[in-house]
C-alpha atoms as a PDB file:
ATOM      1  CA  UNK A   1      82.732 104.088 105.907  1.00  0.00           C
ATOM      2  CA  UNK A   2      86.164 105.115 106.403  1.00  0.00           C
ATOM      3  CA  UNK A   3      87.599 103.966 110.222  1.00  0.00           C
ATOM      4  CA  UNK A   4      91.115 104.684 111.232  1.00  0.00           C
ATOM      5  CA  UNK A   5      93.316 101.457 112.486  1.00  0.00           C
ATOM      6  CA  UNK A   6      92.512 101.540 115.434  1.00  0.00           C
ATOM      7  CA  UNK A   7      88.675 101.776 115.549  1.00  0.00           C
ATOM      8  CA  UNK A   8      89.457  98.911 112.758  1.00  0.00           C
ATOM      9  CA  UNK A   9      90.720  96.864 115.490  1.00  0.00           C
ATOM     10  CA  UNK A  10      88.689  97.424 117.929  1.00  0.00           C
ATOM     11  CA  UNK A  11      85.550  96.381 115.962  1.00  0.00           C
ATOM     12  CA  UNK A  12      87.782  93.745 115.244  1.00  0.00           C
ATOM     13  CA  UNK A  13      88.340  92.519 118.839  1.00  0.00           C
ATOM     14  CA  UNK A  14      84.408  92.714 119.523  1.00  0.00           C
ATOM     15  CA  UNK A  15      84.045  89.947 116.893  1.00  0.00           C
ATOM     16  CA  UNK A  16      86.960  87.997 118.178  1.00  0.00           C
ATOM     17  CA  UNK A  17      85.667  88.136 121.605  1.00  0.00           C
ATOM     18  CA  UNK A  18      81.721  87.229 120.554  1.00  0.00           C
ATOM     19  CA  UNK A  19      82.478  84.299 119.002  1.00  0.00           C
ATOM     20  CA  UNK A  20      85.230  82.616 121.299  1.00  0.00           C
ATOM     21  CA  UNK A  21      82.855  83.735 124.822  1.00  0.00           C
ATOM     22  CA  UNK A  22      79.301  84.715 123.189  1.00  0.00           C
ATOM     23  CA  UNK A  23      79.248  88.098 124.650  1.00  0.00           C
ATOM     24  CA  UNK A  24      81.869  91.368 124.951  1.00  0.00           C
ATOM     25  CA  UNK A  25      82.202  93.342 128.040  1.00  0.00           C
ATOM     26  CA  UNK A  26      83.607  96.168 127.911  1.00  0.00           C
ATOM     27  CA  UNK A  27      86.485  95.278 130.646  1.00  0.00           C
ATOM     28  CA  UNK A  28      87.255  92.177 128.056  1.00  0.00           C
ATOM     29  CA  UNK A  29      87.690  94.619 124.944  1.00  0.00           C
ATOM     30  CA  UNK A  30      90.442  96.827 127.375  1.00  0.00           C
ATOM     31  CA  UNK A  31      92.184  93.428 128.383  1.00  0.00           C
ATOM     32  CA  UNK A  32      92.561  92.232 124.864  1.00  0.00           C
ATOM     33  CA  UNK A  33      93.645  95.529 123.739  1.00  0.00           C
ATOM     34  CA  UNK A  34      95.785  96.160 126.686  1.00  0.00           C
ATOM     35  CA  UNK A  35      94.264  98.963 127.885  1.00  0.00           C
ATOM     36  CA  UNK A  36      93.166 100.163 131.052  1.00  0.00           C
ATOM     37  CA  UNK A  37      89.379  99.910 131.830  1.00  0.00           C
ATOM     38  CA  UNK A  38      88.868 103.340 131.866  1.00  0.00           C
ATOM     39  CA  UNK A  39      90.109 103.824 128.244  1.00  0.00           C
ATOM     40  CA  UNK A  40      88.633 100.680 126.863  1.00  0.00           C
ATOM     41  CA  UNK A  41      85.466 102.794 127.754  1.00  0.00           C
ATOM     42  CA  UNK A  42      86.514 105.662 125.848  1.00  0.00           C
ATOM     43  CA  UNK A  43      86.896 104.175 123.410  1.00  0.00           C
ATOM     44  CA  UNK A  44      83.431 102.466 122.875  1.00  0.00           C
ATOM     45  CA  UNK A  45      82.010 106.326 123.143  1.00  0.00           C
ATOM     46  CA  UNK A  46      81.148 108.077 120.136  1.00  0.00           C
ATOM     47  CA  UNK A  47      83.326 111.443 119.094  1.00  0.00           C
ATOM     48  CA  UNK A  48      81.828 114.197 120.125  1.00  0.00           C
END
């Protein structure tokens, strides 16, 4: 499966995130990324 970076990461940050609290929201990915809620969401969407 080829990802680009950032999709790397972001998989990345749900693991990081699961084991230090035992469960991801999606407003915790867009913190830890430093997005804004909104596009922590896109981001969890599949391409169309």
């Amino acid at each position: 499966m080829n990802l680009q970076i950032s999709g790397e990461n972001y998989l990345k940050t749900i693991l990081l995130l699961q084991h230090q609290q035992g469960y991801v929201r999606a407003i915790d990915i867009a913190n830890t990324m430093q997005y804004t809620g909104a596009s922590g969401l896109l981001c969890a969407r599949e391409p169309p």
